[in-house]
C-alpha atoms as a PDB file:
ATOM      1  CA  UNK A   1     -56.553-134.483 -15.806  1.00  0.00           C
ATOM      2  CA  UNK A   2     -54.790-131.094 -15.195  1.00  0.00           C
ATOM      3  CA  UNK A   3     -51.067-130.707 -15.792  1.00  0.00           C
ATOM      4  CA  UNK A   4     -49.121-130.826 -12.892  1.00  0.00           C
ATOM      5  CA  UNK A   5     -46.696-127.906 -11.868  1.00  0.00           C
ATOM      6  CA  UNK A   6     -43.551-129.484 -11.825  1.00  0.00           C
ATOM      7  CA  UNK A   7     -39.396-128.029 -11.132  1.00  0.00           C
ATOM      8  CA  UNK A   8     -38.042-127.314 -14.787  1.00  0.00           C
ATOM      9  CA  UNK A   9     -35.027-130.411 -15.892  1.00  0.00           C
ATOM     10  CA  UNK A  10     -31.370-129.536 -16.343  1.00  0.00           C
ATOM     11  CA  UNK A  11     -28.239-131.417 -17.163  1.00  0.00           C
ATOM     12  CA  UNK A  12     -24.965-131.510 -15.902  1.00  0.00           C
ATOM     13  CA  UNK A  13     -21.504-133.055 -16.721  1.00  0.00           C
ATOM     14  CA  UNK A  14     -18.373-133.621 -15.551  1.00  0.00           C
ATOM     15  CA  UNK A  15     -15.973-133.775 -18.308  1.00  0.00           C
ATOM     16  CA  UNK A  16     -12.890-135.935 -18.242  1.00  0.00           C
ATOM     17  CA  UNK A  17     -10.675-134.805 -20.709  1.00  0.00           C
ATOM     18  CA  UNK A  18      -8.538-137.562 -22.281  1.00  0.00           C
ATOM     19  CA  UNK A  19      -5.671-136.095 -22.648  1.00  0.00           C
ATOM     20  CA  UNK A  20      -4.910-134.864 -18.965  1.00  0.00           C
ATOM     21  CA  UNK A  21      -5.954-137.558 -16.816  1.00  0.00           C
ATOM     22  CA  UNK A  22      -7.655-136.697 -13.525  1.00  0.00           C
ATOM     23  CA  UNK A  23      -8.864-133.394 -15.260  1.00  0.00           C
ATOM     24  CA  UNK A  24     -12.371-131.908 -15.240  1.00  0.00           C
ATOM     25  CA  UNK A  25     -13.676-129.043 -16.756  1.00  0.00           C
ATOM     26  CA  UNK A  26     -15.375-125.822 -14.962  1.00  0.00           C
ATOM     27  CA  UNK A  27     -17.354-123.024 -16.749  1.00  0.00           C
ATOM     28  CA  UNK A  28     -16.932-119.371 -15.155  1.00  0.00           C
ATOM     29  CA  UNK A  29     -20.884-118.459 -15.243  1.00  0.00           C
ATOM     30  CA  UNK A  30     -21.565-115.480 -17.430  1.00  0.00           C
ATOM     31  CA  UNK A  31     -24.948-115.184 -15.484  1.00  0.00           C
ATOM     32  CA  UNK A  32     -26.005-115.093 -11.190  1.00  0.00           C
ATOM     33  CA  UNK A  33     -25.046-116.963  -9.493  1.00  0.00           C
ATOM     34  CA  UNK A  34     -21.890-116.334 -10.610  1.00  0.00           C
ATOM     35  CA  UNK A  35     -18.955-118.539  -9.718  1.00  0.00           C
ATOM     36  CA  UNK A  36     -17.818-121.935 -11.273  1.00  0.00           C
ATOM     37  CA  UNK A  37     -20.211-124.762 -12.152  1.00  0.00           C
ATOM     38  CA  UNK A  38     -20.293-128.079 -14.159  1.00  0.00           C
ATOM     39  CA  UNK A  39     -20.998-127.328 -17.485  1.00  0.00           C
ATOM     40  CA  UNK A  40     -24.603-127.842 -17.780  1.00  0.00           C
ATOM     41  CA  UNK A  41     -28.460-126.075 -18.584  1.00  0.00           C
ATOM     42  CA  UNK A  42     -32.073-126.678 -18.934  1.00  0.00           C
ATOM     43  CA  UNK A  43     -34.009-129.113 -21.173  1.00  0.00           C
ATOM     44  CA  UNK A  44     -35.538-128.167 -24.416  1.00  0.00           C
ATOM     45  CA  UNK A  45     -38.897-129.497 -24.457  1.00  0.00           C
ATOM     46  CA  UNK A  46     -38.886-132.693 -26.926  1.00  0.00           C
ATOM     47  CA  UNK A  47     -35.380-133.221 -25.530  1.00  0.00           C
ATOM     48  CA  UNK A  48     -34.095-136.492 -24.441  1.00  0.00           C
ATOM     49  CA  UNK A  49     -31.588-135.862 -21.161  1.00  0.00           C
ATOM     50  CA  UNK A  50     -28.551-137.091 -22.831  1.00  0.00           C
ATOM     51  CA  UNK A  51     -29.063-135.062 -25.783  1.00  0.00           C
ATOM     52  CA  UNK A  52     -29.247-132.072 -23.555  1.00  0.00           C
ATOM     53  CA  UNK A  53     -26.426-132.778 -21.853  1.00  0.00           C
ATOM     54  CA  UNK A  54     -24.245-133.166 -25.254  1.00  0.00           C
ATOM     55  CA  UNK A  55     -25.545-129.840 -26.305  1.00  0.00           C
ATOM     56  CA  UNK A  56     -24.825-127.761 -23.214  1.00  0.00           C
ATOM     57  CA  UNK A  57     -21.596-129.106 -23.119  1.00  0.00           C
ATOM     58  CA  UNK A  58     -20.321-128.304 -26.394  1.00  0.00           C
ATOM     59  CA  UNK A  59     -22.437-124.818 -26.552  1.00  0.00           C
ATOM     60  CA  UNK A  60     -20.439-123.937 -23.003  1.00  0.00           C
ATOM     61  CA  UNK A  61     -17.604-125.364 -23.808  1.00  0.00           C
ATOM     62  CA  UNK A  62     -16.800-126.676 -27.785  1.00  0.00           C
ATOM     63  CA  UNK A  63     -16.154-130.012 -27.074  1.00  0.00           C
ATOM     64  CA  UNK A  64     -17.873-132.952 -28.465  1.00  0.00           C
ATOM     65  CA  UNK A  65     -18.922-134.943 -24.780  1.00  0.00           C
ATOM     66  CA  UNK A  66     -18.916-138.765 -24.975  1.00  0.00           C
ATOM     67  CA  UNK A  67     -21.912-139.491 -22.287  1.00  0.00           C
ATOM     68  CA  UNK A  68     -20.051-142.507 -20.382  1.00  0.00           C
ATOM     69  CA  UNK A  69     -22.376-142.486 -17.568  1.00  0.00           C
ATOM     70  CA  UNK A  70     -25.641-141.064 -15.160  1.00  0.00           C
ATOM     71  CA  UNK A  71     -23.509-140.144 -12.141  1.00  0.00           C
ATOM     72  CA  UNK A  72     -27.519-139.230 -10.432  1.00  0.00           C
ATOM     73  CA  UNK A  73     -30.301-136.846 -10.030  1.00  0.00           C
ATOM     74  CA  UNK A  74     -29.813-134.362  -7.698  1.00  0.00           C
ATOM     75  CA  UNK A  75     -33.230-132.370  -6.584  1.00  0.00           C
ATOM     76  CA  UNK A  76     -32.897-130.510  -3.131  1.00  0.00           C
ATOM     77  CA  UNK A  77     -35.063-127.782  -3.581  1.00  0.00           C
ATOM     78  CA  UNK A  78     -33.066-125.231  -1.876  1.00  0.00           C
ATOM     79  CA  UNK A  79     -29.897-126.279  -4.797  1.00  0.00           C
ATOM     80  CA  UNK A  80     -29.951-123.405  -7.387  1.00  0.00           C
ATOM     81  CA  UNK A  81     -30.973-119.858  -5.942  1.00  0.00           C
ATOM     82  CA  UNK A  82     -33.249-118.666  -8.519  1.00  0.00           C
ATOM     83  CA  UNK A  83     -35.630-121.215  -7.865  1.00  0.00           C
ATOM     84  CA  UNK A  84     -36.236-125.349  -7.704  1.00  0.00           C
ATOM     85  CA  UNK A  85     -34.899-127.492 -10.427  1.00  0.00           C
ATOM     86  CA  UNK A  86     -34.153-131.140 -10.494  1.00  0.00           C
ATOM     87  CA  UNK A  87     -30.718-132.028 -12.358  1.00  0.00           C
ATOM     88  CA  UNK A  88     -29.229-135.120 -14.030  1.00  0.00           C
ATOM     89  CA  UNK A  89     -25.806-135.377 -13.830  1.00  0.00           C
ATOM     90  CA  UNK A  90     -23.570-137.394 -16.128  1.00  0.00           C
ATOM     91  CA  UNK A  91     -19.914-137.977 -16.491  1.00  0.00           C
ATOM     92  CA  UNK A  92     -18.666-137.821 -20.262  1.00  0.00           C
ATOM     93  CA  UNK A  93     -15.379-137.325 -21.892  1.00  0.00           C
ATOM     94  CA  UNK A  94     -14.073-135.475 -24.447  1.00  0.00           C
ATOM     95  CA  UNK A  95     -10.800-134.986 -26.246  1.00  0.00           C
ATOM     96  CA  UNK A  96      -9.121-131.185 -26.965  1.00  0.00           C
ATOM     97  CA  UNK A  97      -9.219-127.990 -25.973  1.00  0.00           C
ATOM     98  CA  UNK A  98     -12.080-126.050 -23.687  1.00  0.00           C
ATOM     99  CA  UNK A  99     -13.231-122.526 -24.912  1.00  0.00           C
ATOM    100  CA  UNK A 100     -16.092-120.619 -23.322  1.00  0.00           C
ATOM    101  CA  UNK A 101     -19.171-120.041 -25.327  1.00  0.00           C
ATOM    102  CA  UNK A 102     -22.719-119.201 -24.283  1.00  0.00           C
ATOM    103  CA  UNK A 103     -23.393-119.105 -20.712  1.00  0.00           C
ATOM    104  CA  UNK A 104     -19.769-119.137 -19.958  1.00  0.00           C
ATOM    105  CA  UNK A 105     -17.630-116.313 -19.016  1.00  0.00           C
ATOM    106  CA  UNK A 106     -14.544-118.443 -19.002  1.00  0.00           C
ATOM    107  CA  UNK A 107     -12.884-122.167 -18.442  1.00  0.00           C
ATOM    108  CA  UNK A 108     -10.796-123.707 -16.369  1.00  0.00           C
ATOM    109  CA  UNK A 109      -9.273-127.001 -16.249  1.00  0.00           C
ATOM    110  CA  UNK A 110      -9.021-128.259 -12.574  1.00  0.00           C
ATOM    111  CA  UNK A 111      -7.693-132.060 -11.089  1.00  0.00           C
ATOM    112  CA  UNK A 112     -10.929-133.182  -9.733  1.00  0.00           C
ATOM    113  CA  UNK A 113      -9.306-133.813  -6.509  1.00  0.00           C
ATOM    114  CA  UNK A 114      -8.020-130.537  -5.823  1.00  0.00           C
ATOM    115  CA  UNK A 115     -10.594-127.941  -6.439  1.00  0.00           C
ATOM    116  CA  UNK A 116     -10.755-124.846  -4.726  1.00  0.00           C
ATOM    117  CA  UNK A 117     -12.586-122.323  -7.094  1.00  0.00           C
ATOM    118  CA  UNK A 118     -15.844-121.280  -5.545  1.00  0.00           C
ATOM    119  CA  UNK A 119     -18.573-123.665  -6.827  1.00  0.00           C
ATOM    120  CA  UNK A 120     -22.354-122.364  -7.052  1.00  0.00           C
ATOM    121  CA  UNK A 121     -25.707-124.348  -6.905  1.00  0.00           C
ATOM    122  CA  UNK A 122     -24.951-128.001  -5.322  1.00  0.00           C
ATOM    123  CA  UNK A 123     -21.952-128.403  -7.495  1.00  0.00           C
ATOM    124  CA  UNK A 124     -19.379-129.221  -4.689  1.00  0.00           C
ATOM    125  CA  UNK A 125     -21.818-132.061  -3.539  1.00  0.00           C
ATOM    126  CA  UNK A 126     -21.768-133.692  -7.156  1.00  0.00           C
ATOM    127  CA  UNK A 127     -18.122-133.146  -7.293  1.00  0.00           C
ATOM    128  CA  UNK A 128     -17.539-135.100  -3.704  1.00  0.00           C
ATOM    129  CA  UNK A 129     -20.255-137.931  -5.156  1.00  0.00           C
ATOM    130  CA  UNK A 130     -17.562-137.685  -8.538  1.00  0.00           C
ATOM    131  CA  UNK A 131     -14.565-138.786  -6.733  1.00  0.00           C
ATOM    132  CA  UNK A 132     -16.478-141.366  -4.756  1.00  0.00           C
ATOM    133  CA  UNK A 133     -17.557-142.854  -7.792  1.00  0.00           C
ATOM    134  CA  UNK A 134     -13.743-142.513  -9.046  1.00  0.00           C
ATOM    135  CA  UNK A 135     -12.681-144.549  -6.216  1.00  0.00           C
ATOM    136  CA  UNK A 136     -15.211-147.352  -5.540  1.00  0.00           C
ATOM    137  CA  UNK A 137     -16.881-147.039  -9.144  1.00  0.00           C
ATOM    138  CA  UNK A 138     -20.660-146.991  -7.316  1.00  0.00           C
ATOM    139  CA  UNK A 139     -22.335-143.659  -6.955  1.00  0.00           C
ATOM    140  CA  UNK A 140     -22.378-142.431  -3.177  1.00  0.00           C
ATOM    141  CA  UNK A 141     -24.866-143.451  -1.090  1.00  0.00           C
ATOM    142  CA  UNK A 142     -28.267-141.275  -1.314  1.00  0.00           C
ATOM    143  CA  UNK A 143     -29.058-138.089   0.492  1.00  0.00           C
ATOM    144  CA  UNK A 144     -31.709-135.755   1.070  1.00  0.00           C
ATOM    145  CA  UNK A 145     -32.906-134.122  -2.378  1.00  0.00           C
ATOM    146  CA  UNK A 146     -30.495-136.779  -3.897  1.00  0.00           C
ATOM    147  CA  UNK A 147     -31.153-139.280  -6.141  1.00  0.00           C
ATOM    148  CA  UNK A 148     -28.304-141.577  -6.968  1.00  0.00           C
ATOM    149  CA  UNK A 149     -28.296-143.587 -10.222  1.00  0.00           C
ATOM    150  CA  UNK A 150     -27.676-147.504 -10.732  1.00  0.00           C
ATOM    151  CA  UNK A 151     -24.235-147.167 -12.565  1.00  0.00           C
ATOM    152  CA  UNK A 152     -22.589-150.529 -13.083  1.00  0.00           C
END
C-alpha cells in the first residue's frame, strides 16, 4: 500500500499560569508569520502529541506545562500561511516565570479575556473556543476545519 501524503502534526497550548489567575501565555514569533501565537510546533516523528506539546512549551517558553486537557484539533487548511497543518491544542498549566527561547522572539503574559496583540495562524479562533470552554467547561461547538475534543 503506498504512503499517503498527509498535512504535517503540531501542538499547541494555552498556558494557565498558577500564580496569576485568568493569565495565559503568548510567544512573540521569531519566524513569519510573525505576530503572537500559542506556544506551540511540529511533531517529532516517534512523538506522542502530549509529549510534543510539553516540549514546545518549555523550549518556547521554560516552563514545565502540566497537560490538563485536549481543548481540540483544529485543521482548516487555509490556518497557517506557509502551508496545511492539522494542530492539537491543549490547555496545561504551569507555575513561574515565562522567558523566550527557541522560536520565540519574546513573551507576554495576557488575561485571556482581554487580548488585543495581533494573533497569527487560527490562534484567535482557539482563544474564543478557550474562554468558551472557561465558561461552560465543554469545548465549543464544531466548525469547519475544526475538530472539537470530548473534554469532560
Amino acid at each position: 500500500m503506498p504512503v499517503p501524503i498527509t498535512p504535517p502534526v503540531t501542538v499547541d497550548v494555552i498556558i494557565e499560569l498558577r500564580e496569576q489567575p485568568g493569565a495565559i501565555v503568548l510567544i512573540e514569533r521569531r519566524y513569519p508569520p510573525l505576530g503572537f501565537a500559542l506556544p506551540g510546533g511540529f511533531v517529532d516523528v516517534g512523538e506522542k502529541l502530549e509529549d510534543a506539546a510539553i516540549r514546545e512549551a518549555r523550549e518556547e517558553t521554560g516552563l514545565a506545562v502540566e497537560l490538563r486537557s485536549l481543548l481540540g484539533c483544529y485543521s482548516d487548511p487555509a490556518r497557517d500561511p506557509r502551508g496545511q497543518t492539522v494542530s492539537a491544542v491543549y490547555v496545561g498549566t504551569a507555575g513561574g516565570t515565562p522567558h523566550a527561547g527557541d522560536d520565540a522572539a519574546g513573551i507576554r503574559v495576557v488575561q485571556a479575556a482581554h487580548i488585543t496583540l495581533p494573533l497569527v495562524f487560527d490562534h484567535r479562533d482557539i482563544l474564543d473556543d478557550y474562554l468558551v470552554f472557561l465558561l461552560t467547561g465543554r469545548p465549543a461547538p464544531v466548525r469547519p476545519g475544526k475538530v472539537t475534543a470530548a473534554i469532560p
